[in-house]
PDB file of N, CA and C in Angstrom:
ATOM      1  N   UNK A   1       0.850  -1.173   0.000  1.00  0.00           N
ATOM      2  CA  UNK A   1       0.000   0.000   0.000  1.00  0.00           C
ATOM      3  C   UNK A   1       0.900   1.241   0.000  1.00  0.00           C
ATOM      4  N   UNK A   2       0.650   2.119  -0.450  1.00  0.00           N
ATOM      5  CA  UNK A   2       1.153   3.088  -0.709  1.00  0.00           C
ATOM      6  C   UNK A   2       1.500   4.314   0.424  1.00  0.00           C
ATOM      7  N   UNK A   3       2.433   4.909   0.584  1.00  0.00           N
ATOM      8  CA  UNK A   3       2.201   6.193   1.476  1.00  0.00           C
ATOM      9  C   UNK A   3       1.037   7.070   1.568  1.00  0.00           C
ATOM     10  N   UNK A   4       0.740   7.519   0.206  1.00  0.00           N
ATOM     11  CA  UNK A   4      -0.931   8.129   0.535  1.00  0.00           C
ATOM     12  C   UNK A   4      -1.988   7.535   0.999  1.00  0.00           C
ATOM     13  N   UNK A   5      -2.261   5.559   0.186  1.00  0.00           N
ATOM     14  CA  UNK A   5      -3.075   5.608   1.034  1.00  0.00           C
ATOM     15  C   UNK A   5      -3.036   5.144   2.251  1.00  0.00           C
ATOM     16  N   UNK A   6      -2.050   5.134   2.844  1.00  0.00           N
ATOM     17  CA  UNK A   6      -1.561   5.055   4.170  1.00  0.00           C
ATOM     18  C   UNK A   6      -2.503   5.997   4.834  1.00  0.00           C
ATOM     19  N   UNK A   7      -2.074   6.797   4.642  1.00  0.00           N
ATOM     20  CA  UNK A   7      -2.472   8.487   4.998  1.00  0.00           C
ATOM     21  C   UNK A   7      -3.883   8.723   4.863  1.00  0.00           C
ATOM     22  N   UNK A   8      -4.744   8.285   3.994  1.00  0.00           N
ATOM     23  CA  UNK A   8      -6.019   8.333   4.075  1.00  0.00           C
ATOM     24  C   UNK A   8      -6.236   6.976   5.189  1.00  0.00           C
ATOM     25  N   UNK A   9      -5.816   6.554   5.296  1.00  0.00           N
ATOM     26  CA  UNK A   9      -6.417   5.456   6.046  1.00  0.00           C
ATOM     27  C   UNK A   9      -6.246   5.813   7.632  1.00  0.00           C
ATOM     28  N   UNK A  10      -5.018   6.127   8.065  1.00  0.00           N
ATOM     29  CA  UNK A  10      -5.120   6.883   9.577  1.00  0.00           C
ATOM     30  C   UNK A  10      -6.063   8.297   9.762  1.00  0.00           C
ATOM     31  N   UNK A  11      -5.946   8.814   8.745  1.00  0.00           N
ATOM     32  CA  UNK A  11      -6.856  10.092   8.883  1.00  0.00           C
ATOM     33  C   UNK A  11      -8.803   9.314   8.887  1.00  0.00           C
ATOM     34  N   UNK A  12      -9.010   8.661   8.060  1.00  0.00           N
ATOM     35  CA  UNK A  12     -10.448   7.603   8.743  1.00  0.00           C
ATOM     36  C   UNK A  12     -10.285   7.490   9.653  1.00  0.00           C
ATOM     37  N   UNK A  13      -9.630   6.504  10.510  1.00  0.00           N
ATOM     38  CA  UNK A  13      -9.522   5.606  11.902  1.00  0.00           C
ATOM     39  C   UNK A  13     -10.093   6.694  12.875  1.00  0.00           C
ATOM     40  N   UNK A  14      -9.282   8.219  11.973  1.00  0.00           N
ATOM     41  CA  UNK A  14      -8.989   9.235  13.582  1.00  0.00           C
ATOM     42  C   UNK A  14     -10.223  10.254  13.367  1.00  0.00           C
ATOM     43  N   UNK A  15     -11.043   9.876  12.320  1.00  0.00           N
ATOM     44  CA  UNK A  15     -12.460  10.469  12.328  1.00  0.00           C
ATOM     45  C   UNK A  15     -12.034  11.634  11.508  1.00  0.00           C
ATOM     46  N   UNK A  16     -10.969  12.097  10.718  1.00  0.00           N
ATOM     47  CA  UNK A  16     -10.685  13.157   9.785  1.00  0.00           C
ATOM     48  C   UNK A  16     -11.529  12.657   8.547  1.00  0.00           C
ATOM     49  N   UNK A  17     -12.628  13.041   8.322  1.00  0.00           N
ATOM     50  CA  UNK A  17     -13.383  12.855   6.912  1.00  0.00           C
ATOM     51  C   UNK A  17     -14.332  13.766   7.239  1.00  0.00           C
ATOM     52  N   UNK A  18     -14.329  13.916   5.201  1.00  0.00           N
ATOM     53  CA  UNK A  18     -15.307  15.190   4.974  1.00  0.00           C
ATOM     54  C   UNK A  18     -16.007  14.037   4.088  1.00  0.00           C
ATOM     55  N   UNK A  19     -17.058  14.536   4.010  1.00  0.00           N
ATOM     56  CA  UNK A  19     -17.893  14.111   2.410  1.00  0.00           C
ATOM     57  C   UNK A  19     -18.020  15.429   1.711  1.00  0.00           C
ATOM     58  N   UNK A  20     -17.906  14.793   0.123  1.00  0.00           N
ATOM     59  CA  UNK A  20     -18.042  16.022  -0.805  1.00  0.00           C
ATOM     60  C   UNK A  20     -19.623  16.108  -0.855  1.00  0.00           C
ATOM     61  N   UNK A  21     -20.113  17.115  -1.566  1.00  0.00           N
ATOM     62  CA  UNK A  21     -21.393  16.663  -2.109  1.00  0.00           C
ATOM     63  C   UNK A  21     -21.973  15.888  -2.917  1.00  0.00           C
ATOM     64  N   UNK A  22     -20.873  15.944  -3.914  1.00  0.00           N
ATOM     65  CA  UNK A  22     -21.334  14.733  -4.706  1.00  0.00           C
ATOM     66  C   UNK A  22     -21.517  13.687  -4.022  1.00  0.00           C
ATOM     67  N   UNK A  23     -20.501  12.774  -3.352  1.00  0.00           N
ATOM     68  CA  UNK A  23     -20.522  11.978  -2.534  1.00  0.00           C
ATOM     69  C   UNK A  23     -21.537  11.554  -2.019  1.00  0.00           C
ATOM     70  N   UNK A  24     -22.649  12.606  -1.456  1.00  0.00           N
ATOM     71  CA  UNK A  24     -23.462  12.213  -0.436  1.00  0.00           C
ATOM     72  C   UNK A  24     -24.482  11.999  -1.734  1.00  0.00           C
ATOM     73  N   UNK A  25     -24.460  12.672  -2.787  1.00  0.00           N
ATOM     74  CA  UNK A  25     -25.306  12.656  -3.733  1.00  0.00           C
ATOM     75  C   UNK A  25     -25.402  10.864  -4.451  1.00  0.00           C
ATOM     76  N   UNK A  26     -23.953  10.416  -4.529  1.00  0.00           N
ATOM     77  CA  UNK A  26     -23.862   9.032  -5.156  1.00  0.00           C
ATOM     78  C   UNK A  26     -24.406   8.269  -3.840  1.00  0.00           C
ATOM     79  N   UNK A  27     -23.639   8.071  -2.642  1.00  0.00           N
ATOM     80  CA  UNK A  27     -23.985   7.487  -1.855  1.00  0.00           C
ATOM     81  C   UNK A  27     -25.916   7.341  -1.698  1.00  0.00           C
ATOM     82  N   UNK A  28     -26.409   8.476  -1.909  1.00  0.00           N
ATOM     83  CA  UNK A  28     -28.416   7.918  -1.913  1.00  0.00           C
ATOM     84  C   UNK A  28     -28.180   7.662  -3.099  1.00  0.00           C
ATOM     85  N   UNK A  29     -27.710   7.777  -4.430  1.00  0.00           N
ATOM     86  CA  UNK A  29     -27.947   7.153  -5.583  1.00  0.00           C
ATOM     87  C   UNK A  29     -27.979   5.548  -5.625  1.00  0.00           C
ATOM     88  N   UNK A  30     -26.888   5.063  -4.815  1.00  0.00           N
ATOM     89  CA  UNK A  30     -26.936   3.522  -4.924  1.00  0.00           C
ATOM     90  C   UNK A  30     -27.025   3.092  -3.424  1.00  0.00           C
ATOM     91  N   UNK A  31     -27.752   3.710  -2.472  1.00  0.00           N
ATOM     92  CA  UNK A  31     -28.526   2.911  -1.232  1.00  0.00           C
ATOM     93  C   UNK A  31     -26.951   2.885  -0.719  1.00  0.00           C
ATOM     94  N   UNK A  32     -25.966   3.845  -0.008  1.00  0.00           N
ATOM     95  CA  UNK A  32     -25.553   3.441   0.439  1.00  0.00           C
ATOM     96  C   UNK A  32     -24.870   4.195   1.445  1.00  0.00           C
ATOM     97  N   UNK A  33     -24.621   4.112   2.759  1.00  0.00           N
ATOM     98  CA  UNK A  33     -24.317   4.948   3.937  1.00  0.00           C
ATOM     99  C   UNK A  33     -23.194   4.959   3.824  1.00  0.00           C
ATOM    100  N   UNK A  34     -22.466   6.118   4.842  1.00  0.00           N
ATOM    101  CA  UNK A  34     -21.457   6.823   5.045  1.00  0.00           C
ATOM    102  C   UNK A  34     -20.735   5.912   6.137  1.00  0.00           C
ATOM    103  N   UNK A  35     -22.127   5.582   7.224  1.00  0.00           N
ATOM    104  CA  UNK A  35     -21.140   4.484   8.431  1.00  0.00           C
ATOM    105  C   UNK A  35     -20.474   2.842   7.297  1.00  0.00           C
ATOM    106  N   UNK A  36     -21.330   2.665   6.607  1.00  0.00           N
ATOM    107  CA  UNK A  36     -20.835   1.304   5.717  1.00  0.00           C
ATOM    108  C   UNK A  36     -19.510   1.292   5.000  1.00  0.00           C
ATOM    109  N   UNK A  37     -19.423   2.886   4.656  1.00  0.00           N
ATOM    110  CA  UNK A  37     -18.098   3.155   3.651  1.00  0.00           C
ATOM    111  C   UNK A  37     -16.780   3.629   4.689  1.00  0.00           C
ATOM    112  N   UNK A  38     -17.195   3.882   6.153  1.00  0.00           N
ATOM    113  CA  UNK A  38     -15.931   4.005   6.876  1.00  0.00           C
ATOM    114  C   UNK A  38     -16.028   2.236   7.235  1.00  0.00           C
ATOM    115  N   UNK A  39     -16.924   1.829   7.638  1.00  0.00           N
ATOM    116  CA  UNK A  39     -16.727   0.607   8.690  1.00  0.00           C
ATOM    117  C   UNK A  39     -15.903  -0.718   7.762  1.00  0.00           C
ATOM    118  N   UNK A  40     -15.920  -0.332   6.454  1.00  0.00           N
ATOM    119  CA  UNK A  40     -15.101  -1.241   5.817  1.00  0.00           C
ATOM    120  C   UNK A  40     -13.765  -1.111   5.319  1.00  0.00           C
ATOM    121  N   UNK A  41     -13.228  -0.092   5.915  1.00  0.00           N
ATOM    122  CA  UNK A  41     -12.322   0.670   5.486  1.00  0.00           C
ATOM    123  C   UNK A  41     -10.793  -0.211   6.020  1.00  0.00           C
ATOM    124  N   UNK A  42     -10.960  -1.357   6.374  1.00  0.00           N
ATOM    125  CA  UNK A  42     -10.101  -1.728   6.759  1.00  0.00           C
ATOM    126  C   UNK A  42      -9.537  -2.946   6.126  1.00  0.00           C
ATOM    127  N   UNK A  43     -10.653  -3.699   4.937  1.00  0.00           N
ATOM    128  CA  UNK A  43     -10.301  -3.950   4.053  1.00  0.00           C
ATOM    129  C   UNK A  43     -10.600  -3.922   2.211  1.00  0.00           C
ATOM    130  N   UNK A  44      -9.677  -3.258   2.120  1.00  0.00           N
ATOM    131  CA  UNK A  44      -9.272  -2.324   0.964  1.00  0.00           C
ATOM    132  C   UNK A  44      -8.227  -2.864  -0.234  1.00  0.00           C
ATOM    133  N   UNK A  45      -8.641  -2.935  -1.294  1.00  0.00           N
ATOM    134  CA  UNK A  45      -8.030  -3.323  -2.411  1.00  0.00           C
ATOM    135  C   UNK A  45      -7.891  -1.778  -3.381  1.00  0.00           C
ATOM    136  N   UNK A  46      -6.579  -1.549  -3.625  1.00  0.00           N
ATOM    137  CA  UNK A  46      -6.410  -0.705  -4.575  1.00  0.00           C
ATOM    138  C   UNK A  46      -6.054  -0.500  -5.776  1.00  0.00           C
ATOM    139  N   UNK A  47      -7.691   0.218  -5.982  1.00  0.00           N
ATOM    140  CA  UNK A  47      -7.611  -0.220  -7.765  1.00  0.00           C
ATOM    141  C   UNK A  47      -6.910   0.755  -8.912  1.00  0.00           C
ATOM    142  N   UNK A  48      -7.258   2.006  -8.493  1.00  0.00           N
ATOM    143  CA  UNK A  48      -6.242   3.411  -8.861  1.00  0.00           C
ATOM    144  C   UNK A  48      -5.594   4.221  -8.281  1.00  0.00           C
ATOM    145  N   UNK A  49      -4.645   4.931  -8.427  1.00  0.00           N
ATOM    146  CA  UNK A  49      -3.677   5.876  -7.832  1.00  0.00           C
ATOM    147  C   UNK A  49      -4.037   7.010  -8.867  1.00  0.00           C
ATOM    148  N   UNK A  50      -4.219   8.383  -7.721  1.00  0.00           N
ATOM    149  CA  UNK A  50      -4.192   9.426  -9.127  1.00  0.00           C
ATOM    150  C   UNK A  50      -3.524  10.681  -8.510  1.00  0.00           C
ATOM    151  N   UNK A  51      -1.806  10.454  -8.195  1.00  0.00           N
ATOM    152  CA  UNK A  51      -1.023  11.462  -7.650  1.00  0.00           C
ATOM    153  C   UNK A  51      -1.262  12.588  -7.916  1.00  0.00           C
ATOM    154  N   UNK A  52      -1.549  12.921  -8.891  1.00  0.00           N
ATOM    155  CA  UNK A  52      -1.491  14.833  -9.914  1.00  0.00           C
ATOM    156  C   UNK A  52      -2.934  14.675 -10.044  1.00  0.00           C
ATOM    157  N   UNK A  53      -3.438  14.565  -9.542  1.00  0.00           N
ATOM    158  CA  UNK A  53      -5.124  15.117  -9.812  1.00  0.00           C
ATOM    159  C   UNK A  53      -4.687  16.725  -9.168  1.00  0.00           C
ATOM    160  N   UNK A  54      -5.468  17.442  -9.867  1.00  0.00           N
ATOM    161  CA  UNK A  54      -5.441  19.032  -9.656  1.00  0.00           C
ATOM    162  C   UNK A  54      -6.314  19.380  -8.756  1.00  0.00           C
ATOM    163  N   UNK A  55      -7.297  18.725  -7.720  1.00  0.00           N
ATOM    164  CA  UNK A  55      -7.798  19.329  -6.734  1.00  0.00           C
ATOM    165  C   UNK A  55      -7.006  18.769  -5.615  1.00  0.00           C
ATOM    166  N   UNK A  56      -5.976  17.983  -5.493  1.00  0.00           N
ATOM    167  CA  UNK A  56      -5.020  16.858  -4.559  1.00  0.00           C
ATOM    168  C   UNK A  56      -5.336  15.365  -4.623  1.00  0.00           C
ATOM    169  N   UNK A  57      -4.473  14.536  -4.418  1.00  0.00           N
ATOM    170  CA  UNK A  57      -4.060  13.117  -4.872  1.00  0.00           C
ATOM    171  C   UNK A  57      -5.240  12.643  -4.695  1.00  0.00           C
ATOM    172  N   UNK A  58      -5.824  11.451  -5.076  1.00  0.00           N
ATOM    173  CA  UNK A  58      -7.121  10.345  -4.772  1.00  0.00           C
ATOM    174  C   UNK A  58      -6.697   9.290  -5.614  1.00  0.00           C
ATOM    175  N   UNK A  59      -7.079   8.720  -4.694  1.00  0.00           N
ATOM    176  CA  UNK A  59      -7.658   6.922  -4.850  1.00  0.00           C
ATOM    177  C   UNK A  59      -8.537   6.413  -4.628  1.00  0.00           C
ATOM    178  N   UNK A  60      -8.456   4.979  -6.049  1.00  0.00           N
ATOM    179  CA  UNK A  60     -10.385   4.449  -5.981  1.00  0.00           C
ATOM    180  C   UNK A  60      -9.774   3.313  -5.523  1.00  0.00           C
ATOM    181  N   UNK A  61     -10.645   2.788  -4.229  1.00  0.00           N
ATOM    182  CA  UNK A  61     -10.380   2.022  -3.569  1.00  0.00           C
ATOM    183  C   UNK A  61     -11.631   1.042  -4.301  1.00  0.00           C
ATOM    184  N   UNK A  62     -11.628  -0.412  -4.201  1.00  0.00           N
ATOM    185  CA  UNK A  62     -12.677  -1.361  -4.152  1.00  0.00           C
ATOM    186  C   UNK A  62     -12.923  -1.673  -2.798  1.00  0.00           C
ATOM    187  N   UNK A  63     -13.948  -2.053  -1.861  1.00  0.00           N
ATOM    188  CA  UNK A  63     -14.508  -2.204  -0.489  1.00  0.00           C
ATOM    189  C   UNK A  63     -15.490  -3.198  -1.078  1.00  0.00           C
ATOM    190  N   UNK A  64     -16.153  -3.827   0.064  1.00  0.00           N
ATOM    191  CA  UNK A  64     -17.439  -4.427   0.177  1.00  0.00           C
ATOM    192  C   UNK A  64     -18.351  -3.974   1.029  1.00  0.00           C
ATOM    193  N   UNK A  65     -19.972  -4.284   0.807  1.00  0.00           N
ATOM    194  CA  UNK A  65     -20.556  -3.540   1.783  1.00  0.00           C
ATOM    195  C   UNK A  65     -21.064  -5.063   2.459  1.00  0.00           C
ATOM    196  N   UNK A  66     -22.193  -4.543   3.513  1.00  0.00           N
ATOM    197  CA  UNK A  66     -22.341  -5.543   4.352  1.00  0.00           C
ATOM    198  C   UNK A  66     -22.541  -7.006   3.777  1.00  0.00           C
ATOM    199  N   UNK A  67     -23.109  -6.642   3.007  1.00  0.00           N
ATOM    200  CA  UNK A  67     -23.319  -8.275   2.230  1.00  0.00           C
ATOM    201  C   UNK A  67     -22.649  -8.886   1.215  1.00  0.00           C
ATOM    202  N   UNK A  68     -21.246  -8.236   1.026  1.00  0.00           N
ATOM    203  CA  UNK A  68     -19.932  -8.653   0.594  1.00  0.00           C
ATOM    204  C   UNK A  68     -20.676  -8.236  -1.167  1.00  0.00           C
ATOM    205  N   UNK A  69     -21.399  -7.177  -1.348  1.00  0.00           N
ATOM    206  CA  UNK A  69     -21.170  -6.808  -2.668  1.00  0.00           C
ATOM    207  C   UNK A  69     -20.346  -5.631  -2.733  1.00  0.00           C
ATOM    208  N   UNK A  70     -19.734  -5.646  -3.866  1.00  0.00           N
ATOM    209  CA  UNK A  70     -18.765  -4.445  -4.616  1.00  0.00           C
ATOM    210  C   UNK A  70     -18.613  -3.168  -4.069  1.00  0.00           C
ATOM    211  N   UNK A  71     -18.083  -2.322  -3.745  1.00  0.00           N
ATOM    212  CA  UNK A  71     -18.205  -0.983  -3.636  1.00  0.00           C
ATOM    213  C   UNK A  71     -17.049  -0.165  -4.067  1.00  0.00           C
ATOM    214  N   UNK A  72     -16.892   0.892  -5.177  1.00  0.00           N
ATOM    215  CA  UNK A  72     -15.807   1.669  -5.000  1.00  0.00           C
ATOM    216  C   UNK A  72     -15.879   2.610  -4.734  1.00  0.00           C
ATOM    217  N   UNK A  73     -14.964   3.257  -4.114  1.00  0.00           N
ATOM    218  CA  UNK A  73     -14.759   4.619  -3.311  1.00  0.00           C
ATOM    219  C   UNK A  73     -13.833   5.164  -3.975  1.00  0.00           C
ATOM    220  N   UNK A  74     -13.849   6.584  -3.810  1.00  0.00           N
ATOM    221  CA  UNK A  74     -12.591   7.318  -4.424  1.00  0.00           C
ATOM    222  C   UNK A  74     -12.327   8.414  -3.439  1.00  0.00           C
ATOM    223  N   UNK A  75     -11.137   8.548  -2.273  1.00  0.00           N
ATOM    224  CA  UNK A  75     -10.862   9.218  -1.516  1.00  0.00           C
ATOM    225  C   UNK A  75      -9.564  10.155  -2.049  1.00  0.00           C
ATOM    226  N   UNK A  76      -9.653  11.409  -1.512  1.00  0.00           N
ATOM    227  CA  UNK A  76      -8.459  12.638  -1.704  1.00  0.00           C
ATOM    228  C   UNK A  76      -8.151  13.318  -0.077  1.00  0.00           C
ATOM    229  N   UNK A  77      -7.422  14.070  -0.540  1.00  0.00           N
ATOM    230  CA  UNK A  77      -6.492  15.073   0.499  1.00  0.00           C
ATOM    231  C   UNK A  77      -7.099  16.282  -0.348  1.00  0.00           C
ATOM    232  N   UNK A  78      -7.486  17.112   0.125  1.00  0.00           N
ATOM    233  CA  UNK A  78      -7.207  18.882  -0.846  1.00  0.00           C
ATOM    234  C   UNK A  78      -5.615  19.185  -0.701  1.00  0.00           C
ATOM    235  N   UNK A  79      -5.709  19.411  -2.355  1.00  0.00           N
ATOM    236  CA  UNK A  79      -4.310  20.314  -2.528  1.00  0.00           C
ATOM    237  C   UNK A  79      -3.867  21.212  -1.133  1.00  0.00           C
ATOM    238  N   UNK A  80      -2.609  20.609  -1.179  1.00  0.00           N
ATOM    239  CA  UNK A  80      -1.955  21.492  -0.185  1.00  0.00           C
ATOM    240  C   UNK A  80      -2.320  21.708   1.416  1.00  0.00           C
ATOM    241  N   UNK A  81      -3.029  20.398   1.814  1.00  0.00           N
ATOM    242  CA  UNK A  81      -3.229  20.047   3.203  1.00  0.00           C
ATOM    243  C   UNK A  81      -3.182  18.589   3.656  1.00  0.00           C
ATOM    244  N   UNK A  82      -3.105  18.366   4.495  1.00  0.00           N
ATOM    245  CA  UNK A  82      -2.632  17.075   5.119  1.00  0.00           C
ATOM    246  C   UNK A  82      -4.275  16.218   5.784  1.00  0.00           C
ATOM    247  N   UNK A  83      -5.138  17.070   6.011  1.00  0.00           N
ATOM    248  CA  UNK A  83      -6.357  16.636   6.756  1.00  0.00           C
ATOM    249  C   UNK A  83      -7.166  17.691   5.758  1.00  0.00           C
ATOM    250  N   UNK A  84      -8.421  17.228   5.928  1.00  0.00           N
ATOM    251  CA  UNK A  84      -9.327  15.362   6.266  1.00  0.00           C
ATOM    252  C   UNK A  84      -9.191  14.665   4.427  1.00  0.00           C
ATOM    253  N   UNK A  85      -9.600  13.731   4.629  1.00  0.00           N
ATOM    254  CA  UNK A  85      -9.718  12.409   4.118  1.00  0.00           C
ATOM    255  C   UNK A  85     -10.891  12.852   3.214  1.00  0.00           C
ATOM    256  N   UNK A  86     -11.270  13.211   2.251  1.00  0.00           N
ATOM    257  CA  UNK A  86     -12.583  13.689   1.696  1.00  0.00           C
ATOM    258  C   UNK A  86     -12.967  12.033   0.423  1.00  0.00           C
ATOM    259  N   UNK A  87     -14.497  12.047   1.176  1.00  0.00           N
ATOM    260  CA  UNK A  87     -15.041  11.022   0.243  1.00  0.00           C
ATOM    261  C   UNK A  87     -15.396  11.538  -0.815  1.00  0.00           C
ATOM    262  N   UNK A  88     -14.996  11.796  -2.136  1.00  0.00           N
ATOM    263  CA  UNK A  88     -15.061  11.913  -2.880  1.00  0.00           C
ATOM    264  C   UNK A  88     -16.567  11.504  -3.564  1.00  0.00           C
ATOM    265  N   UNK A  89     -16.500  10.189  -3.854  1.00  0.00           N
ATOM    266  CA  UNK A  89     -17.097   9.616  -4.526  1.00  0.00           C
ATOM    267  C   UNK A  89     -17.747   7.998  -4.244  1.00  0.00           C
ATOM    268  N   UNK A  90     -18.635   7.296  -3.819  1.00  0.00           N
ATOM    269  CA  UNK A  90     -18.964   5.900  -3.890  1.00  0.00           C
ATOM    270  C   UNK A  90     -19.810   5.571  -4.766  1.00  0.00           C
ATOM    271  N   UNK A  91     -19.987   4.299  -5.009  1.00  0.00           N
ATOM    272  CA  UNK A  91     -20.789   3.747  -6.069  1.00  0.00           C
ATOM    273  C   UNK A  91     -20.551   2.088  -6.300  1.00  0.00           C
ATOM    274  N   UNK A  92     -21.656   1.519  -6.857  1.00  0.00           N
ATOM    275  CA  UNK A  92     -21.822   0.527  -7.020  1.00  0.00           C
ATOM    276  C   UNK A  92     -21.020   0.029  -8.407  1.00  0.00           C
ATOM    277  N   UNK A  93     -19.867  -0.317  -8.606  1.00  0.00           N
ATOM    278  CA  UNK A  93     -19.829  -0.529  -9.844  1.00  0.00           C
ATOM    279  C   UNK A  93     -20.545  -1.665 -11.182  1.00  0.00           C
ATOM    280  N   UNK A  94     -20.058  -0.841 -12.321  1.00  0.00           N
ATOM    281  CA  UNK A  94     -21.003  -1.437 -13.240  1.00  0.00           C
ATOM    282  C   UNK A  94     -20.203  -2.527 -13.667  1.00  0.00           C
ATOM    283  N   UNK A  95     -20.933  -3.867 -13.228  1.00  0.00           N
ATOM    284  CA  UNK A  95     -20.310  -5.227 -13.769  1.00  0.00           C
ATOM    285  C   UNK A  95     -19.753  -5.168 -15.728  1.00  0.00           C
ATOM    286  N   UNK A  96     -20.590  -4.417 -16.355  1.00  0.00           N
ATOM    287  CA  UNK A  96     -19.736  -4.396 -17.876  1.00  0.00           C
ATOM    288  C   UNK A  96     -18.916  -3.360 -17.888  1.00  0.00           C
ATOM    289  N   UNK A  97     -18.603  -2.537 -17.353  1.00  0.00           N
ATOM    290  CA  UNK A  97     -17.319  -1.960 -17.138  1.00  0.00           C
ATOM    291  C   UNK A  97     -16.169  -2.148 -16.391  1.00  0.00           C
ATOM    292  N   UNK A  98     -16.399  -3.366 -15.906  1.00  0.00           N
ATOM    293  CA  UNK A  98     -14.773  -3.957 -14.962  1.00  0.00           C
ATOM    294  C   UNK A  98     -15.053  -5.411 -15.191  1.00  0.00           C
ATOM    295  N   UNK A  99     -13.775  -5.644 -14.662  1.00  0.00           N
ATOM    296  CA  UNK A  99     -13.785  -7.152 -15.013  1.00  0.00           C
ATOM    297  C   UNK A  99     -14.681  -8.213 -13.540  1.00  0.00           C
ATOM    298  N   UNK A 100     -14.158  -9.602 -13.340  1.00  0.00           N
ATOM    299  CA  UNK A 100     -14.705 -10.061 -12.245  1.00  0.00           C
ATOM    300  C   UNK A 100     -14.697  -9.573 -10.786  1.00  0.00           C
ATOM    301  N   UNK A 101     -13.559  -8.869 -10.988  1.00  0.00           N
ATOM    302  CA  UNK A 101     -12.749  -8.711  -9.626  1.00  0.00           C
ATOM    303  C   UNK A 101     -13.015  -7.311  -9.143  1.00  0.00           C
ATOM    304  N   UNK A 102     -13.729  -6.508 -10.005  1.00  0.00           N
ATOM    305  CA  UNK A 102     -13.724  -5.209 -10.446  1.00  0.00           C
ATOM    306  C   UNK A 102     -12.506  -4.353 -10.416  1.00  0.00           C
ATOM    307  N   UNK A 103     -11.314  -4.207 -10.300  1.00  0.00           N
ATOM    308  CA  UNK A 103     -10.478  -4.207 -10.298  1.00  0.00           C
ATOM    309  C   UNK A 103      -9.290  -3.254 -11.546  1.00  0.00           C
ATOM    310  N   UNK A 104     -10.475  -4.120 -12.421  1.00  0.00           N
ATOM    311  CA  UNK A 104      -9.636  -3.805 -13.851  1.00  0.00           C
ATOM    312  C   UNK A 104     -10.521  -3.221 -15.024  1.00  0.00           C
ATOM    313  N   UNK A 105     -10.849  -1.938 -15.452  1.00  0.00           N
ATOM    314  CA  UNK A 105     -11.904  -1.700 -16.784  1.00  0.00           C
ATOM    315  C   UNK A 105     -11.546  -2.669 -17.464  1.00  0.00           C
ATOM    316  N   UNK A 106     -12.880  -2.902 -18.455  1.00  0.00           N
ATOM    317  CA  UNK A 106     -12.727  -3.599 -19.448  1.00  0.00           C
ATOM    318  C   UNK A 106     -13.046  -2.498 -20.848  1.00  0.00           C
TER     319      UNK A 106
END
């Protein structure tokens, strides 16, 4: 795992998270809470790295939710600060756009 998402991951534990709006916007789009997307946060498969994003670094993590279906997340830092952890983005991904594992576009 990487140093950043190192770094997003202690900043969760220690309750440093924002949600964006969008975020909260996807999250009711596909039925899915904010406690579900921290409480799984501990196991995490990483599917992208995106160092130079121009609002600060993020990563789309893959998670599961309670009933061990799919979830990806995409967490950042804002440019030029160290705290909080901003949820970006969750969602259910779309089985014809990744492979089995979701993991990988197809």
């Amino acid at each position: 795992m990487s140093e950043f998402v190192e770094q997003v991951c202690v900043l969760i534990r220690a309750g440093e998270v924002r949600v964006s709006e969008h975020g909260y916007d996807e999250l009711a789009d596909d039925g899915l809470a904010v406690k579900e997307i921290l409480s799984g946060i501990h196991e995490i498969v990483v599917v992208e790295e995106y160092p130079d994003y121009p609002k600060g670094p993020c990563v789309l993590i893959l998670q599961k939710d309670r009933i061990g279906a799919p979830i990806h997340v995409v967490w950042g830092i804002p440019q030029g600060y160290d705290t909080p952890a901003v949820l970006v983005t969750a969602y259910r991904p779309d089985p014809s756009r990744w492979d089995q594992t979701f993991t990988r576009r197809q």
